[in-house]
C-alpha atoms as a PDB file:
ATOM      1  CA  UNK A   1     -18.991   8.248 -25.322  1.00  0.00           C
ATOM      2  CA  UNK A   2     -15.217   9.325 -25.619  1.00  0.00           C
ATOM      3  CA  UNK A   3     -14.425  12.202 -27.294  1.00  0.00           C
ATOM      4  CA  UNK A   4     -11.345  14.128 -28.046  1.00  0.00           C
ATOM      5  CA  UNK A   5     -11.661  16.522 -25.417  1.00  0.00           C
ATOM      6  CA  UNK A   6     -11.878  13.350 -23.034  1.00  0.00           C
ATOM      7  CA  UNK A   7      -9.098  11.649 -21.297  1.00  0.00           C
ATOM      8  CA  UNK A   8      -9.402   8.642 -19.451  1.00  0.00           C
ATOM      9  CA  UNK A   9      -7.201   7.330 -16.146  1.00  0.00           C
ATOM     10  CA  UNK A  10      -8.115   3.253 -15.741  1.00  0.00           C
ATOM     11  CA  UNK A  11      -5.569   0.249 -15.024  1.00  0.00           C
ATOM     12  CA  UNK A  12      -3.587  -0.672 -12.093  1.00  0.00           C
ATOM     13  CA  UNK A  13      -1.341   2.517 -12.292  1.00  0.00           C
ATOM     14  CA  UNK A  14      -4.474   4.530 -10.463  1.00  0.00           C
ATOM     15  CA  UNK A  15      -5.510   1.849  -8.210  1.00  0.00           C
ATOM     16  CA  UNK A  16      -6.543   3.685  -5.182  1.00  0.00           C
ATOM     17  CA  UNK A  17      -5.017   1.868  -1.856  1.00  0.00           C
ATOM     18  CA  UNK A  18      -4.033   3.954   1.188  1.00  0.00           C
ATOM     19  CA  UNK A  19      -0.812   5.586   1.021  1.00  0.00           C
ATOM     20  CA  UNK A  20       0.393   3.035   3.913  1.00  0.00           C
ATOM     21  CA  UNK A  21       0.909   0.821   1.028  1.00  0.00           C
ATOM     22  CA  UNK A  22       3.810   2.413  -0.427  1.00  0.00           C
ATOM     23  CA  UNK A  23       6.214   2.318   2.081  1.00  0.00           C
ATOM     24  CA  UNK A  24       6.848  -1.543   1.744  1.00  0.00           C
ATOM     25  CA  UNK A  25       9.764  -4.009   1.951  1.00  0.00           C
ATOM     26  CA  UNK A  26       9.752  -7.428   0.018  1.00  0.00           C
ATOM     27  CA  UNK A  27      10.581 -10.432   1.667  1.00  0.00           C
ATOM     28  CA  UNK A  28      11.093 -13.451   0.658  1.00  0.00           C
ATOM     29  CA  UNK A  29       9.060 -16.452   1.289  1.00  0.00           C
ATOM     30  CA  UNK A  30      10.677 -18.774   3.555  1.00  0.00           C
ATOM     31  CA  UNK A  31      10.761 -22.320   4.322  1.00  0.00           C
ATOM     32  CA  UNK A  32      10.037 -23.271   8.322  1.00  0.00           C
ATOM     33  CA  UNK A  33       8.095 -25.036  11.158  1.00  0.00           C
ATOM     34  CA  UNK A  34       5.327 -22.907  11.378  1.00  0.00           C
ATOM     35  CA  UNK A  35       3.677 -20.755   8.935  1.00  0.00           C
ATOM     36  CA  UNK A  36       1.180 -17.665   9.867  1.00  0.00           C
ATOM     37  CA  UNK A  37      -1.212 -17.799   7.343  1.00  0.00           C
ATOM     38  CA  UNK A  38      -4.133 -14.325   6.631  1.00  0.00           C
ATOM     39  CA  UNK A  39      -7.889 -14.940   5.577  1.00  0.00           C
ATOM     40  CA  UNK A  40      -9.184 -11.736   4.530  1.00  0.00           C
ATOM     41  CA  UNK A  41     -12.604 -11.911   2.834  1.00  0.00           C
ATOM     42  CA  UNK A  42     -13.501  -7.908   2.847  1.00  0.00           C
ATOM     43  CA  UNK A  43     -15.889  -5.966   4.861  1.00  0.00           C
ATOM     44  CA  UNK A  44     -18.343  -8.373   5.235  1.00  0.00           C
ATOM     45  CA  UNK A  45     -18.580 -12.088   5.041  1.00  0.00           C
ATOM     46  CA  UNK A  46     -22.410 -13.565   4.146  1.00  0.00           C
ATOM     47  CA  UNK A  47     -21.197 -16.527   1.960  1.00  0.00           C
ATOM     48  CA  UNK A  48     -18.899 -17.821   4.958  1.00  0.00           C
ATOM     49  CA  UNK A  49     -15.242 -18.367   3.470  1.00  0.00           C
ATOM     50  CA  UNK A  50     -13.487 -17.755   6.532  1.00  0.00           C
ATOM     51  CA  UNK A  51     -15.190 -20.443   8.153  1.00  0.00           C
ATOM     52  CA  UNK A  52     -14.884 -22.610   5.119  1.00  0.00           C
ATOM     53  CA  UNK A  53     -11.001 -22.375   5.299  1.00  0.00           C
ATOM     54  CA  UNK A  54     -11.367 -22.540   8.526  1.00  0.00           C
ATOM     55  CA  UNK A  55     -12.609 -26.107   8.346  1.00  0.00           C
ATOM     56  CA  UNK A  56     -10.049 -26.860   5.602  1.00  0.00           C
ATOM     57  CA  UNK A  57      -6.633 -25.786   7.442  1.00  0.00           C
ATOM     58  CA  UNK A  58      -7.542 -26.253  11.088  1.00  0.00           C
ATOM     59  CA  UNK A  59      -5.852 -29.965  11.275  1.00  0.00           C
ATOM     60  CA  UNK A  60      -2.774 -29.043   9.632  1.00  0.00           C
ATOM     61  CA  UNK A  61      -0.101 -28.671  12.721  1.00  0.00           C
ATOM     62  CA  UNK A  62       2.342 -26.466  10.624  1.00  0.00           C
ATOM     63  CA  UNK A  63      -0.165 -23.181  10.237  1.00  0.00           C
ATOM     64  CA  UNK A  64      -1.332 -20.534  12.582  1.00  0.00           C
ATOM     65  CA  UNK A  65      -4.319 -18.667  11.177  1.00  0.00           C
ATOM     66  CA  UNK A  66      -5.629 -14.476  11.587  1.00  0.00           C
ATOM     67  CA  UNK A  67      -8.519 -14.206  10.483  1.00  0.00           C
ATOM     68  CA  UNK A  68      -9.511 -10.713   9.492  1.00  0.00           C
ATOM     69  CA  UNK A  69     -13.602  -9.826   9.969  1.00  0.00           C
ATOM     70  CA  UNK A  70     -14.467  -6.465   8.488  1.00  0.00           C
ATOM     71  CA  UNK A  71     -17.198  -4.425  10.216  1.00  0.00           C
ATOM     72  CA  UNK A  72     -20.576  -5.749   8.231  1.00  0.00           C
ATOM     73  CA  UNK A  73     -19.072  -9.518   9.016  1.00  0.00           C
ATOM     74  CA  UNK A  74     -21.112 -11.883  11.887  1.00  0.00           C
ATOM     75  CA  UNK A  75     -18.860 -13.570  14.323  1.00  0.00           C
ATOM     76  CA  UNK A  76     -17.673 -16.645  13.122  1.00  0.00           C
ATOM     77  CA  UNK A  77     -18.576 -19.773  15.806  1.00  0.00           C
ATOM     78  CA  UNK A  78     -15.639 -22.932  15.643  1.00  0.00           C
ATOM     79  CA  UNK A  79     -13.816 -24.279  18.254  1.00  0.00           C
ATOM     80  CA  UNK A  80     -11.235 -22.268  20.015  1.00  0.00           C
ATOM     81  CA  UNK A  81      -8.033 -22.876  19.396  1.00  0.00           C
ATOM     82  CA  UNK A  82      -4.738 -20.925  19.733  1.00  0.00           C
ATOM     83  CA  UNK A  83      -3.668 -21.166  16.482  1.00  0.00           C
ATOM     84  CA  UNK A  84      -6.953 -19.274  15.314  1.00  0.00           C
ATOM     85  CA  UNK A  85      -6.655 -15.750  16.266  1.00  0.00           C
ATOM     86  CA  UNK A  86      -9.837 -13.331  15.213  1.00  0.00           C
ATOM     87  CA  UNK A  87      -9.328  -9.302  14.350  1.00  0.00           C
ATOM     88  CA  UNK A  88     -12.239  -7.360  13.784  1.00  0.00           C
ATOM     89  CA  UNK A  89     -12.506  -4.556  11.838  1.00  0.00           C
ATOM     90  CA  UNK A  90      -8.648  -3.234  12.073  1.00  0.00           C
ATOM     91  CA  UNK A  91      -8.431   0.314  11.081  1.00  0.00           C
ATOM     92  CA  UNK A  92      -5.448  -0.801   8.327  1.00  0.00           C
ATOM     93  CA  UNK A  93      -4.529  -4.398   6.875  1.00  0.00           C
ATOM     94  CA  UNK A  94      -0.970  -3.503   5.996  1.00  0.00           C
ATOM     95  CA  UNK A  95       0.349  -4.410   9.301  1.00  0.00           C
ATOM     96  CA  UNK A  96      -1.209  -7.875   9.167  1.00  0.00           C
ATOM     97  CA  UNK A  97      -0.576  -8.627   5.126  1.00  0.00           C
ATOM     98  CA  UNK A  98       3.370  -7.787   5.870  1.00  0.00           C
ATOM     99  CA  UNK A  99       3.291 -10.175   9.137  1.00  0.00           C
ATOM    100  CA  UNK A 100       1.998 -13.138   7.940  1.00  0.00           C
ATOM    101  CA  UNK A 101       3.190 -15.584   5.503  1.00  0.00           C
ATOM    102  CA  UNK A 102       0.132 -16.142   3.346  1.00  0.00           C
ATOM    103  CA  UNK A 103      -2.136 -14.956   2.798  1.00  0.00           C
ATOM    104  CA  UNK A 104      -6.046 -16.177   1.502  1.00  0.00           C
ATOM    105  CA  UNK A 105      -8.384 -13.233   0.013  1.00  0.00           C
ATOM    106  CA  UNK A 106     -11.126 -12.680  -1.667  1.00  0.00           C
ATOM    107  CA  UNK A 107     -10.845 -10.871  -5.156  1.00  0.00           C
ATOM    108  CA  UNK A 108     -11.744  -7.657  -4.028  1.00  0.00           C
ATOM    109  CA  UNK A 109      -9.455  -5.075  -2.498  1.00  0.00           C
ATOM    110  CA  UNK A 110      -7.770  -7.068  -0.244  1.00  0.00           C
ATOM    111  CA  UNK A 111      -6.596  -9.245  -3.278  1.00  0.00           C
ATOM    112  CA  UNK A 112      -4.501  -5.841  -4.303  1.00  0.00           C
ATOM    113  CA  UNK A 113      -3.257  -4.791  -0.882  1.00  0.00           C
ATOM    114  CA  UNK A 114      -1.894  -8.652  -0.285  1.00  0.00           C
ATOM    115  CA  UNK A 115       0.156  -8.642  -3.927  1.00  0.00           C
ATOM    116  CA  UNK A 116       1.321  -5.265  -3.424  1.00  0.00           C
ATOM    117  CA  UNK A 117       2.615  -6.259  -0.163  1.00  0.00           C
ATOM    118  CA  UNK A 118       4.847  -8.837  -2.071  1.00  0.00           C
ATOM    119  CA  UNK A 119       3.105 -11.344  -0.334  1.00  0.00           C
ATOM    120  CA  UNK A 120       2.218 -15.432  -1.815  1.00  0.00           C
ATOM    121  CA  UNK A 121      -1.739 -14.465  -2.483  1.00  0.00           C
ATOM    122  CA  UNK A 122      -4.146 -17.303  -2.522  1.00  0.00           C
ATOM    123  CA  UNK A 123      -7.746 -15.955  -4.108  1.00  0.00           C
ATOM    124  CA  UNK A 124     -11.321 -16.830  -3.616  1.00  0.00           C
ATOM    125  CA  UNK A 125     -14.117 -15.163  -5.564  1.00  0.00           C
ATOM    126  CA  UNK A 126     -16.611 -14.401  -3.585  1.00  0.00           C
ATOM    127  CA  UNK A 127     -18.923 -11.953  -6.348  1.00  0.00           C
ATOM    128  CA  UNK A 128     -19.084 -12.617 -10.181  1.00  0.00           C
ATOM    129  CA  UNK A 129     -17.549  -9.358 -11.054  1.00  0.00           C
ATOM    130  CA  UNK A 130     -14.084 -10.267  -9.087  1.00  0.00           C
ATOM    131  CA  UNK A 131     -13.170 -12.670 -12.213  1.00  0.00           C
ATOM    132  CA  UNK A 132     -11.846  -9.617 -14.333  1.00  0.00           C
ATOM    133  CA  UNK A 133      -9.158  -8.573 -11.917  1.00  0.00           C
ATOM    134  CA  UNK A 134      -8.377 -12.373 -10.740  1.00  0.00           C
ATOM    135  CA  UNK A 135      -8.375 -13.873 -14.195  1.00  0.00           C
ATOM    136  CA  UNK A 136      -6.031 -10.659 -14.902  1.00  0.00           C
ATOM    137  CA  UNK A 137      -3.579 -11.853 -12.444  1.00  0.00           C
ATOM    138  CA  UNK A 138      -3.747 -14.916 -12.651  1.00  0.00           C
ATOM    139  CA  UNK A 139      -2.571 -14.889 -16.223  1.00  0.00           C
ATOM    140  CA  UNK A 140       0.108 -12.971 -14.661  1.00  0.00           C
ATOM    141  CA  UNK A 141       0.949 -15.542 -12.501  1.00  0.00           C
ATOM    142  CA  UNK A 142       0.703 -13.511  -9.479  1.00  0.00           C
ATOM    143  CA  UNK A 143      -1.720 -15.680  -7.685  1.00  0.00           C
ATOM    144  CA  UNK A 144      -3.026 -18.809  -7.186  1.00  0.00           C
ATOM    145  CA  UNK A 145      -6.738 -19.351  -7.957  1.00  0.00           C
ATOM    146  CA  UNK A 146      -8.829 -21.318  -5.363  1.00  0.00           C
ATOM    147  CA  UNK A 147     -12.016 -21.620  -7.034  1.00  0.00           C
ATOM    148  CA  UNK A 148     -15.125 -19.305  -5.927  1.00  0.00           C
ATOM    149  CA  UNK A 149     -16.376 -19.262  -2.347  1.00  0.00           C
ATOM    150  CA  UNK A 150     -19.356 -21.958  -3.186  1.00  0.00           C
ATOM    151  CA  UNK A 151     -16.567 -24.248  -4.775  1.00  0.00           C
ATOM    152  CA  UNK A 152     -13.687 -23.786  -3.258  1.00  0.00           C
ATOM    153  CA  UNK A 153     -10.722 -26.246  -4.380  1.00  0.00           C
ATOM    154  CA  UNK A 154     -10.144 -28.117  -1.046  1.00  0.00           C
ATOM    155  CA  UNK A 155      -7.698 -30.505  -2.518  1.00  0.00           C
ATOM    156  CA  UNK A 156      -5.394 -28.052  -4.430  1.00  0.00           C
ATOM    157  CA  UNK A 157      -5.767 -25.653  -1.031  1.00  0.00           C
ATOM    158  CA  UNK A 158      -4.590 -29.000   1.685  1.00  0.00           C
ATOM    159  CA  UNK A 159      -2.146 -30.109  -1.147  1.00  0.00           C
ATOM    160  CA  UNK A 160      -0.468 -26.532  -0.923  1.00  0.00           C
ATOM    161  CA  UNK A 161      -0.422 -26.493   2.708  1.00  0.00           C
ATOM    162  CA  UNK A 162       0.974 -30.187   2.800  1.00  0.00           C
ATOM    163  CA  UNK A 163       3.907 -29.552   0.794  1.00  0.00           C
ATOM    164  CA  UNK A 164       4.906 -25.430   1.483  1.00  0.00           C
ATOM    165  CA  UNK A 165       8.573 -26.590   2.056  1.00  0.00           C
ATOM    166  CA  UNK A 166       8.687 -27.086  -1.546  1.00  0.00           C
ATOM    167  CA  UNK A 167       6.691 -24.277  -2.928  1.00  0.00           C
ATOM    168  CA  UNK A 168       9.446 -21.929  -1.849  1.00  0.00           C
ATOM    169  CA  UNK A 169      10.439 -20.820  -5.330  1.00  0.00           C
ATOM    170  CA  UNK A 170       6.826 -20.887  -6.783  1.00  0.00           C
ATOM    171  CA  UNK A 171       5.745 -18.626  -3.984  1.00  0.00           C
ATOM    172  CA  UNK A 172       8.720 -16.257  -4.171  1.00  0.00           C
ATOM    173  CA  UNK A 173       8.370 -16.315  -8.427  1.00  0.00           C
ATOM    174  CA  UNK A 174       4.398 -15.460  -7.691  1.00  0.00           C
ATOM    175  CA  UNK A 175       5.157 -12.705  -4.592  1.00  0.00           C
ATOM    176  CA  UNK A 176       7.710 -10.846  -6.742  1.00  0.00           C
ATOM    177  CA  UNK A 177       5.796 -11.056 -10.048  1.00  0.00           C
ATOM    178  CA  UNK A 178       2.626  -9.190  -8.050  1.00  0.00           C
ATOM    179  CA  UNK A 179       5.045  -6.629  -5.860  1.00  0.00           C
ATOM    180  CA  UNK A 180       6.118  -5.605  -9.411  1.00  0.00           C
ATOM    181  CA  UNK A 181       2.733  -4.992 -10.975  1.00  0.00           C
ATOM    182  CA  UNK A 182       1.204  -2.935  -8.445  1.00  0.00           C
ATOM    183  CA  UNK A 183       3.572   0.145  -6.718  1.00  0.00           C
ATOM    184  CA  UNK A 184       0.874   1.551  -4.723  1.00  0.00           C
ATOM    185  CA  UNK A 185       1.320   4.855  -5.891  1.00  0.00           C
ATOM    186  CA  UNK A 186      -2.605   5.164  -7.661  1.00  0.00           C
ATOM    187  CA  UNK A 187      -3.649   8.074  -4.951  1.00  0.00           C
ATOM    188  CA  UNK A 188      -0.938  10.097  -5.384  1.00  0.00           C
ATOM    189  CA  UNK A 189      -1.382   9.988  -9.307  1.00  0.00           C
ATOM    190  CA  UNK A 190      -4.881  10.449  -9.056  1.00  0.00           C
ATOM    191  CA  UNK A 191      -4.472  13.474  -6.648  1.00  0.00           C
ATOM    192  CA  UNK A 192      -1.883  15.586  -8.856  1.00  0.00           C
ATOM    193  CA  UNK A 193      -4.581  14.618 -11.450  1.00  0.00           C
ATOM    194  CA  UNK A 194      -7.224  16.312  -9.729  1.00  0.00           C
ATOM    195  CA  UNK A 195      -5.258  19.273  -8.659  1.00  0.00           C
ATOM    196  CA  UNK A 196      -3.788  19.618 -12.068  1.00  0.00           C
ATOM    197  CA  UNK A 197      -7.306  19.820 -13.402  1.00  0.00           C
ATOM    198  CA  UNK A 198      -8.964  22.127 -10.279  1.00  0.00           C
ATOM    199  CA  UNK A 199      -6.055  24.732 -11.037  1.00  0.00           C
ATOM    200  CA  UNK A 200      -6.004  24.275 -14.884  1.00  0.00           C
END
């Protein structure tokens, strides 16, 4: 229980992301040919969304996809294709959240590393407890919500894809809103926390 003598540090101001994440330039989401879209669904995969979205996008001519596999994630089988490139288990994510377009995550940590990165964030819950922090942005309109992993929304997702030359301004409104909410500074907060109290 809470006491007086108790103080406690919670909300998006001490999110912990590496420090990479602070060092970041906003860009604007812009209408072209050819879109580079990131699917990012954490350290491991077991209930297959990659593979799902996969299936969804891998018609559409105007989208090249990176998918991102974490290291406790199986190796996804489809047919090759060089528009579907596969990373395994990078050592950082910033590099390929500020290169791509879009970018489709689960609601886990890769969820906050994509909308700090100012980036349009497209979200699939994958575990129950991942509807706090989406339903919290998504109120915020700094996402769009895709259903979870065993329902995803396949029409709203191919309707988005079929019509991103006019989803310039929602995108940018929903990029901005995010790159707002969450500076990336959490560690550095936390740290002086820690060696305020250690030295106290």
């Amino acid at each position: 229980k809470k006491n007086k003598h108790t103080k406690i540090y919670q909300g998006l101001k001490y999110l912990y992301l590496d420090k990479s994440y602070i060092k970041k330039n906003y860009e604007k989401f812009k209408s072209k040919k050819n879109y580079k879209v990131l699917i990012c669904s954490g350290g491991s995969d077991y209930k297959n969304m990659a593979l799902k979205i996969i299936n969804i996008l891998k018609n559409l001519r105007n989208v090249s996809l990176t998918i991102v596999r974490g290291a406790g994630a199986k190796n996804i089988k489809h047919k090759k294709s060089e528009r579907i490139k596969l990373v395994k288990n990078p050592k950082s994510l910033k590099k390929y959240f500020q290169e791509s377009d879009i970018n489709i995550v689960s609601g886990g940590i890769s969820m906050f590393e994509s909308i700090s990165c100012g980036k349009p964030t497209l979200v699939i819950k994958i575990y129950n407890h991942q509807k706090y922090a989406i339903n919290y942005f998504a109120k915020k309109k700094s996402i769009i919500y895709l259903g979870n992993v065993n329902n995803i929304y396949n029409s709203r997702l191919k309707s988005i894809f079929l019509n991103l030359g006019n989803l310039k301004n929602k995108f940018n409104k929903i990029s901005k809103t995010g790159y707002k909410i969450i500076d990336a500074k959490g560690s550095i907060r936390i740290n002086k926390i820690i060696n305020t109290t250690i030295n106290a």
